[in-house]
N, C-alpha and C. Protein backbone atom coordinates (compact mmCIF):
# COMPACT_ATOMS: atom_id res chain seq x y z
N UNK A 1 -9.24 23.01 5.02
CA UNK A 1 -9.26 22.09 3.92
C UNK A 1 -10.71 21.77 3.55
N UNK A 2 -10.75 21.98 2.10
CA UNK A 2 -11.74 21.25 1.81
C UNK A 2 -12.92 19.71 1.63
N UNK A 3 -13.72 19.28 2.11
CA UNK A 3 -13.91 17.92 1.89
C UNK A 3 -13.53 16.97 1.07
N UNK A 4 -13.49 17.23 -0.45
CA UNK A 4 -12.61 16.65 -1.36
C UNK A 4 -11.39 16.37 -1.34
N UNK A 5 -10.49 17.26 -0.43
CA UNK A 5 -9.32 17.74 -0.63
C UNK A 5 -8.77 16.36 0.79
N UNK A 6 -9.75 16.41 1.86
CA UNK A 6 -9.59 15.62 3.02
C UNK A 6 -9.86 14.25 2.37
N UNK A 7 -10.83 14.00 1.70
CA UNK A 7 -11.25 12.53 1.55
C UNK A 7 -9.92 12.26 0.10
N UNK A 8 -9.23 13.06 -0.79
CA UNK A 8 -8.34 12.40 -1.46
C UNK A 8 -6.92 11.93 -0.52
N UNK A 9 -6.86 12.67 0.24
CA UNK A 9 -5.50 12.79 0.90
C UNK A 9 -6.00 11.38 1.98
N UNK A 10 -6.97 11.34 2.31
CA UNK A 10 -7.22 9.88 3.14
C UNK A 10 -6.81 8.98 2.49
N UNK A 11 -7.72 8.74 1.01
CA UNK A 11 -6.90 7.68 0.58
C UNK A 11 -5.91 7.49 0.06
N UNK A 12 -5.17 8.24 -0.25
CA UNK A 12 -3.32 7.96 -0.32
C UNK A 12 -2.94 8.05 1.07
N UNK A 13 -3.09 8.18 2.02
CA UNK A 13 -2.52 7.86 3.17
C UNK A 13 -2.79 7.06 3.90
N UNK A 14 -4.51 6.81 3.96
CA UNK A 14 -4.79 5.34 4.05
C UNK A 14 -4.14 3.73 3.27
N UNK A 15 -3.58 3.82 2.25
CA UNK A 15 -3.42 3.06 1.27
C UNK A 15 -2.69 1.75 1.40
N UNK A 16 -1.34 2.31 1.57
CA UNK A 16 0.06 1.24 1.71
C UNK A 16 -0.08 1.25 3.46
N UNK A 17 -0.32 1.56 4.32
CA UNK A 17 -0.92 1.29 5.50
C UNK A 17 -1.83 1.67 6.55
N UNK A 18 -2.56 1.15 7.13
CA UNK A 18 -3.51 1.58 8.20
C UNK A 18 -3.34 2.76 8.78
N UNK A 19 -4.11 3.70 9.18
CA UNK A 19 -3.99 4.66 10.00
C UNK A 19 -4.69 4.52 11.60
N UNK A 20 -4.12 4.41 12.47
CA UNK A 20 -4.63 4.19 13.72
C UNK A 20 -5.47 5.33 13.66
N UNK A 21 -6.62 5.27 14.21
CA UNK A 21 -7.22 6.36 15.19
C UNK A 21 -7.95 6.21 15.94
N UNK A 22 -8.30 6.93 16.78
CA UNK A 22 -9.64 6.80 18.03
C UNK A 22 -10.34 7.73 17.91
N UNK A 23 -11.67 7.42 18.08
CA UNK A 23 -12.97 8.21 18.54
C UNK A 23 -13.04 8.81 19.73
N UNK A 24 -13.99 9.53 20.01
CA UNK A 24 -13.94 10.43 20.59
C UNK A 24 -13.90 10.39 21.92
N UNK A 25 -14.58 9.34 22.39
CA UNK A 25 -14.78 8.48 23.53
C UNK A 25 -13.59 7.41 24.15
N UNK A 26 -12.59 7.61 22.73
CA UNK A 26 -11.49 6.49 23.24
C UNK A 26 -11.33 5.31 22.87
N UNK A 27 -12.30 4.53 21.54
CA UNK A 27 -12.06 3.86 21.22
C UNK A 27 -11.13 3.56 20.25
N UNK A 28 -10.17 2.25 19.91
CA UNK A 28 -9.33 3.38 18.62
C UNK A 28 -9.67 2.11 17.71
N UNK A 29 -9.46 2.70 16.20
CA UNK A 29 -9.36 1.32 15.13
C UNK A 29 -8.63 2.05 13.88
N UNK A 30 -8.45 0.87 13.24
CA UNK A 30 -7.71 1.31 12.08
C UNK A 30 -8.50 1.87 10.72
N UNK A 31 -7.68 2.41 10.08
CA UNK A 31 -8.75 3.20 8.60
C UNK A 31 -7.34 2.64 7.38
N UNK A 32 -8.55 2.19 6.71
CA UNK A 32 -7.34 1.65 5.53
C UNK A 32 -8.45 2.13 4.24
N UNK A 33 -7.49 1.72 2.85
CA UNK A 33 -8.29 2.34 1.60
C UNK A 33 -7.61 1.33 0.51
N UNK A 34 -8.78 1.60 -0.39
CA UNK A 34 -8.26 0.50 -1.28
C UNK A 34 -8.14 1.44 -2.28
N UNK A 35 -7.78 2.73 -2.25
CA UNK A 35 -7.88 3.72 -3.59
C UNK A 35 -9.26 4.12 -3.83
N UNK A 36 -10.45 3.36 -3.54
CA UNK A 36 -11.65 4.07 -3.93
C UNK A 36 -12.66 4.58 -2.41
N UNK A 37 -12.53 3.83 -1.54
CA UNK A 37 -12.81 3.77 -0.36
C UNK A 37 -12.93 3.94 1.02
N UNK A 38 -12.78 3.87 1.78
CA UNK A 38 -12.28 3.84 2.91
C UNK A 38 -12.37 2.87 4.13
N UNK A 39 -11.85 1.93 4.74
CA UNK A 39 -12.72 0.75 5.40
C UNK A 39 -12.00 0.82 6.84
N UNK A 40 -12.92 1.22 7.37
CA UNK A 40 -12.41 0.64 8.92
C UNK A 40 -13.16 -0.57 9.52
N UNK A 41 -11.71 -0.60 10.62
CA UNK A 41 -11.51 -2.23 10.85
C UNK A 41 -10.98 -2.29 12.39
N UNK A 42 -11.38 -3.00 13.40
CA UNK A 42 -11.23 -2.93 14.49
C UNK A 42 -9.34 -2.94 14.65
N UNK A 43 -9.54 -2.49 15.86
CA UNK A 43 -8.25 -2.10 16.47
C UNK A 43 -7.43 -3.37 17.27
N UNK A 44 -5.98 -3.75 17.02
CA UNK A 44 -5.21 -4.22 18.58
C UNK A 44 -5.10 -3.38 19.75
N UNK A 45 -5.23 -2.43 19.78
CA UNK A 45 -5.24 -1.55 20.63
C UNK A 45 -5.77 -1.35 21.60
N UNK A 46 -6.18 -1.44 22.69
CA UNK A 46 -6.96 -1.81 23.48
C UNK A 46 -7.05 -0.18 24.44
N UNK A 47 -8.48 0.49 24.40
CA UNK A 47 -9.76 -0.36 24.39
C UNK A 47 -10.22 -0.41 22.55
N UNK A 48 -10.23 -1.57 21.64
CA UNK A 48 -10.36 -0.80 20.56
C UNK A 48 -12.28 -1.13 20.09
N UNK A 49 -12.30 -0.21 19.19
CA UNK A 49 -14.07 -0.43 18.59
C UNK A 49 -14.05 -1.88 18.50
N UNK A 50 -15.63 -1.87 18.90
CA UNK A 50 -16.09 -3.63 18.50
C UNK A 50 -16.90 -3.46 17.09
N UNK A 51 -15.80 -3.44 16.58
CA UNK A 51 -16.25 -3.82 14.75
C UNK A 51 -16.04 -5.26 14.40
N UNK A 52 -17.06 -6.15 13.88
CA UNK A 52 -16.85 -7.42 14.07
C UNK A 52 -16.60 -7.41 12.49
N UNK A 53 -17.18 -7.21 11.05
CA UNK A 53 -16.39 -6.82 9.99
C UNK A 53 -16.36 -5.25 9.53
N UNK A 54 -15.02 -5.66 8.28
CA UNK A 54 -14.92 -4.63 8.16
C UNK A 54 -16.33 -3.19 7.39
N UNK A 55 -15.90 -2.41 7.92
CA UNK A 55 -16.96 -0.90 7.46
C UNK A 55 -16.45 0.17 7.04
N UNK A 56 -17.35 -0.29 4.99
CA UNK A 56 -16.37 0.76 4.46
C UNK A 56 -17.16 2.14 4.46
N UNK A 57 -16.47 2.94 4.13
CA UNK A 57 -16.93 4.36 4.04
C UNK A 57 -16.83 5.14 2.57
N UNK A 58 -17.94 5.32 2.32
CA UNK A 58 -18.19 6.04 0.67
C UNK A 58 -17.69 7.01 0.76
N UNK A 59 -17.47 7.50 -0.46
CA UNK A 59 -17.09 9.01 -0.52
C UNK A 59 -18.67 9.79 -0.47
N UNK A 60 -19.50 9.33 -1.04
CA UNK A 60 -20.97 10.06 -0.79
C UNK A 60 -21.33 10.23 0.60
N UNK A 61 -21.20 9.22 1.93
CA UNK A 61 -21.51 9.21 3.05
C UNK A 61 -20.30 10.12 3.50
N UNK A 62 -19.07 10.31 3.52
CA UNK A 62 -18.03 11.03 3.76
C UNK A 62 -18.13 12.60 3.48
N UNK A 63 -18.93 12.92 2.18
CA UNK A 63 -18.98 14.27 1.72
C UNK A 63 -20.35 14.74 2.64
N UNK A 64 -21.31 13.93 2.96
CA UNK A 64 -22.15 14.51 3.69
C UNK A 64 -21.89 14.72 4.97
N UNK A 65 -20.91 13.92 5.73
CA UNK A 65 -20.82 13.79 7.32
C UNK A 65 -19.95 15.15 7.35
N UNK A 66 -18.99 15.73 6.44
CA UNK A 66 -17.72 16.22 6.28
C UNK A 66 -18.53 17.93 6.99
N UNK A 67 -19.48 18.43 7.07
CA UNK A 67 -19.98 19.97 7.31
C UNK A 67 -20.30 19.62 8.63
N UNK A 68 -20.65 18.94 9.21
CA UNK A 68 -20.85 18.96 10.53
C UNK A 68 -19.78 18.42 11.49
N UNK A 69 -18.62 18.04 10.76
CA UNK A 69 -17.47 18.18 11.51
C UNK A 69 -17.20 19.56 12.35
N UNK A 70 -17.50 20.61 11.91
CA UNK A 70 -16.77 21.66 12.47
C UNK A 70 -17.94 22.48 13.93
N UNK A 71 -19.27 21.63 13.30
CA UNK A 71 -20.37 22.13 14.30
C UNK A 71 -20.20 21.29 15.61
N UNK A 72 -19.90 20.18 15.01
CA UNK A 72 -20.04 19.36 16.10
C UNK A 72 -18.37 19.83 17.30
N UNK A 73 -17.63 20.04 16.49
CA UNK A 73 -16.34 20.92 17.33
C UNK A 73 -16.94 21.96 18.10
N UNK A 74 -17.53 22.78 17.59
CA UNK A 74 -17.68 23.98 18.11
C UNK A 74 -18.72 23.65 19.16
N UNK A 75 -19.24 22.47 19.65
CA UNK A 75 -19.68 21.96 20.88
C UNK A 75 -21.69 22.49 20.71
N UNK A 76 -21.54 22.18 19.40
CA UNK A 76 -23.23 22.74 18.81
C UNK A 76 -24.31 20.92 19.18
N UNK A 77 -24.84 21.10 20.06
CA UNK A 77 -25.76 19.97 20.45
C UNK A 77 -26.76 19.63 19.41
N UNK A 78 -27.74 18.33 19.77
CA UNK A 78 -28.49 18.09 18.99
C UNK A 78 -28.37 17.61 17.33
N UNK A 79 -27.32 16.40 17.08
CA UNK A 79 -26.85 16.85 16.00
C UNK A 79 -26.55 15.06 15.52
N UNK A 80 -26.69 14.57 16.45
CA UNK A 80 -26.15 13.10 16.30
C UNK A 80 -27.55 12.24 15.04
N UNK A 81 -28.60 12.87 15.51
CA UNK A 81 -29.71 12.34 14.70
C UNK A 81 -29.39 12.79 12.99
N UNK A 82 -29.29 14.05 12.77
CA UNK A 82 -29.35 14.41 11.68
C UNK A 82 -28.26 13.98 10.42
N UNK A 83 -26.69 13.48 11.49
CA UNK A 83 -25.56 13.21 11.22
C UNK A 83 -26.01 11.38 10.95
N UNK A 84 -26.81 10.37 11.62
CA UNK A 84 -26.75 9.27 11.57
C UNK A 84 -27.69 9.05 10.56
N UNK A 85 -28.52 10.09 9.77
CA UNK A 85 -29.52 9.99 8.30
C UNK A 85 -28.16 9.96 7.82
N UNK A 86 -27.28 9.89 7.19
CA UNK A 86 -26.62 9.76 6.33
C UNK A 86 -25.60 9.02 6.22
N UNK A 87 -24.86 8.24 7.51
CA UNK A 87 -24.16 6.88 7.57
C UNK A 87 -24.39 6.77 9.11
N UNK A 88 -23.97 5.34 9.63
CA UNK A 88 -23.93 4.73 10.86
C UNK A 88 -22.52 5.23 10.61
N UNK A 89 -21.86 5.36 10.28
CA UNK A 89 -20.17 5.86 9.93
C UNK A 89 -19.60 7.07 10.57
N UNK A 90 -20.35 7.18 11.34
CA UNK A 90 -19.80 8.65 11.12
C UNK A 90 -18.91 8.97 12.12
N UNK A 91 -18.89 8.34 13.61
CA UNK A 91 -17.75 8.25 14.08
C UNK A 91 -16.98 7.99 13.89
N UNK A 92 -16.50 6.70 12.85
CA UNK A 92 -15.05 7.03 12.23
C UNK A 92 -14.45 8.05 11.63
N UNK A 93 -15.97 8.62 10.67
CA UNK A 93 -15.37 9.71 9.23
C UNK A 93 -15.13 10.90 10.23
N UNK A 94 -15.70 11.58 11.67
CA UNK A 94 -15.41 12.70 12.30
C UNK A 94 -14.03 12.01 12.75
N UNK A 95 -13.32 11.07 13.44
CA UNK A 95 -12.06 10.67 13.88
C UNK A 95 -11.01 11.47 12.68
N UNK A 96 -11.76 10.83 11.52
CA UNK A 96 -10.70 10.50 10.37
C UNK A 96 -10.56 12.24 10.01
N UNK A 97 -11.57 12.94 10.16
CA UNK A 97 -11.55 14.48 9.69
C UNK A 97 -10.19 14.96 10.78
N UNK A 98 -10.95 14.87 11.95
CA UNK A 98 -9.84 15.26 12.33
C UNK A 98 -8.89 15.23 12.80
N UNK A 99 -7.88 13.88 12.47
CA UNK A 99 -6.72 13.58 11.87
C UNK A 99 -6.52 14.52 11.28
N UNK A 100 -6.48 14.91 10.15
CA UNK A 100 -6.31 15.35 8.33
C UNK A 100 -6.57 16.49 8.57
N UNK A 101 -8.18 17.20 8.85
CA UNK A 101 -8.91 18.30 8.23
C UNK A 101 -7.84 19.56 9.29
């Protein structure tokens, strides 16, 4: 799937309710959308992210994090710096990829 194709289908599925997910490490929180957006929001879930408010996610910060989803799979190091120039987000938006992608 394409990035566009992942970030529309987020937000209609984000929309009418939360989507649980967890990071990679095990933390989990919810991803919701208001139709333009994307906002995650800490979890009941326990152990869940310590997100104290909510953090939304652009589609601009989303289209950039979206190519190094598949590097960072393929277990390619060195990568967290280059990925955090473009949102503090990005552990959600890799969760949320791959959910979906």
């Amino acid at each position: 799937m394409q990035a566009e194709e992942v970030w529309e289908r987020l937000l209609v599925e984000c929309k009418d309710r939360p989507m649980m997910l967890q990071t990679k490490t095990g933390l989990h929180f919810n991803l919701k959308s208001n139709g333009k957006k994307l906002i995650a929001t800490a979890s009941e879930i326990e152990p869940p992210c310590k997100i104290r408010l909510p953090r939304p996610i652009y589609k601009d910060n989303f289209l950039k994090v979206f190519p190094y989803y598949e590097r960072v799979r393929s277990g390619e190091k060195g990568l967290s710096g280059e990925i955090l120039a473009n949102t503090r987000n990005s552990v959600y938006i890799m969760a949320a990829i791959k959910r979906i992608g």
